[in-house]
Each structure stands twice: as C-alpha cells, then as structure tokens.
Protein backbone atom coordinates (compact mmCIF):
# COMPACT_ATOMS: atom_id res chain seq x y z
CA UNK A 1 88.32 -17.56 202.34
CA UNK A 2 91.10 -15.18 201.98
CA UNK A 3 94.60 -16.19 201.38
CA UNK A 4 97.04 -14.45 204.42
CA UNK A 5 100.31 -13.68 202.56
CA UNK A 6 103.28 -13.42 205.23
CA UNK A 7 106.21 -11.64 204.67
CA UNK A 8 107.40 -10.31 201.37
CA UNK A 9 105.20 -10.39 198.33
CA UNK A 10 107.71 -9.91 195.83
CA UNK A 11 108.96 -13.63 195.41
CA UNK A 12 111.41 -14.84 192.63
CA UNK A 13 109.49 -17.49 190.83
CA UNK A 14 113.41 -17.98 189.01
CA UNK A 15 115.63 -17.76 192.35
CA UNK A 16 118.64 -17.66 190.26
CA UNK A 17 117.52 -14.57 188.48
CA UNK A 18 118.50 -12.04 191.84
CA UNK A 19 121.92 -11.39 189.81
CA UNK A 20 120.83 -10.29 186.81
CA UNK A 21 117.82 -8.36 188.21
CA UNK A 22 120.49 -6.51 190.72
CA UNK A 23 122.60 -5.76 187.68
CA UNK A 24 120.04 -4.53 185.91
CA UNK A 25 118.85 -2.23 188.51
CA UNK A 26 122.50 -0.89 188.79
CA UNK A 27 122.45 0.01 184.94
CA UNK A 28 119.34 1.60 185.10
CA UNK A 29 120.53 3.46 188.61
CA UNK A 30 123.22 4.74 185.99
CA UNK A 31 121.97 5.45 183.04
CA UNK A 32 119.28 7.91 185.42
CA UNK A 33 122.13 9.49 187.24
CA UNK A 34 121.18 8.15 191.14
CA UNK A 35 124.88 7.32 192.47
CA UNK A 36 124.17 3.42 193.24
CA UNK A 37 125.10 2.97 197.32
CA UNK A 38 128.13 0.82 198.26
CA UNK A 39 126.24 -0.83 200.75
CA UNK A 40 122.90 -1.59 198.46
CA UNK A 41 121.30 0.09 200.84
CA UNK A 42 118.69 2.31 199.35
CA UNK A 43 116.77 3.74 202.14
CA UNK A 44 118.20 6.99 202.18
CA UNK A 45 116.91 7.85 198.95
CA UNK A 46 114.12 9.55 197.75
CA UNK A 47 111.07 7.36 196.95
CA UNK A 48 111.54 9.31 193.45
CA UNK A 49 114.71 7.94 192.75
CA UNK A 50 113.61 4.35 193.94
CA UNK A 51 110.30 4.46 192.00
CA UNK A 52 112.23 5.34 188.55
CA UNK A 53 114.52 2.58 189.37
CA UNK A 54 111.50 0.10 189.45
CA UNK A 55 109.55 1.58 187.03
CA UNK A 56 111.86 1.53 184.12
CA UNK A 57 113.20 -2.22 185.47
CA UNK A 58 109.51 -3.29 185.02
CA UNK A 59 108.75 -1.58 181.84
CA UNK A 60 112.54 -3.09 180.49
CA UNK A 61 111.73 -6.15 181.58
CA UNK A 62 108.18 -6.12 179.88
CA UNK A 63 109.91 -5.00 176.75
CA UNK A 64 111.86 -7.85 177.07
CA UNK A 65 109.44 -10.19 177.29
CA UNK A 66 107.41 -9.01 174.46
CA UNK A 67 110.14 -9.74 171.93
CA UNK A 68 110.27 -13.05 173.44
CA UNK A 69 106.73 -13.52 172.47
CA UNK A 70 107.48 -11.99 169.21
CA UNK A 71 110.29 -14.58 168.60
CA UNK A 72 113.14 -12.05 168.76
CA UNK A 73 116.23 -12.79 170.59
CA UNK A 74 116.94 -10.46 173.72
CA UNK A 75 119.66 -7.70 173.28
C-alpha cells in the first residue's frame, strides 16, 4: 500500500533549525551574487539562480555533516 504524502515534502525534522537554514541560504544568495528579495519572495527568479541556492545549501550542509562524523567541530 502506498503512503499518500499531502502537502509539502520538505519537513524540518529540527523545527527550530528554519533560522539558521534561512541565513544560510542568504549567505550563499551572496556569496553567488543573486540580490536576496526584501520580501523572501523568490518566485521571480530564475530556476538557475534558485537551484544554485539549494544546491550549494545541500552540498554545505553535507560537508557539514561529514566533519561531524569525522569528529571535527563545525566552522
């Protein structure tokens, strides 16, 4: 039997990690060049832009994770 999944897909297992993962994406926004909107509204940008944002949050974030494993602190 298949599992129906409703709504978004993308769930926070750590709810109060939205902060640091919105900072984040506003440092990477920056250190790429794509002017971060006022509004955090991001539909008006290419899906270029957007996917370079998410791509380099994810591979950060793995990067992260594997010096975690390695027992080295975090930045």
């Amino acid at each position: 039997m298949a599992v129906q999944q409703s709504g978004r897909s993308n769930n926070l297992v750590v709810p109060q990690a939205t902060a640091a993962l919105q900072q984040m994406k506003m440092e990477i926004a920056n250190e790429l060049g794509i002017p971060v909107p006022q509004d955090g509204y991001y539909g008006n940008y290419t899906t270029r832009d957007t996917g370079s944002i998410g791509g380099y949050m994810t591979k950060r974030l793995v990067q992260m994770a594997e010096q975690q494993l390695q027992g080295r602190s975090v930045r």
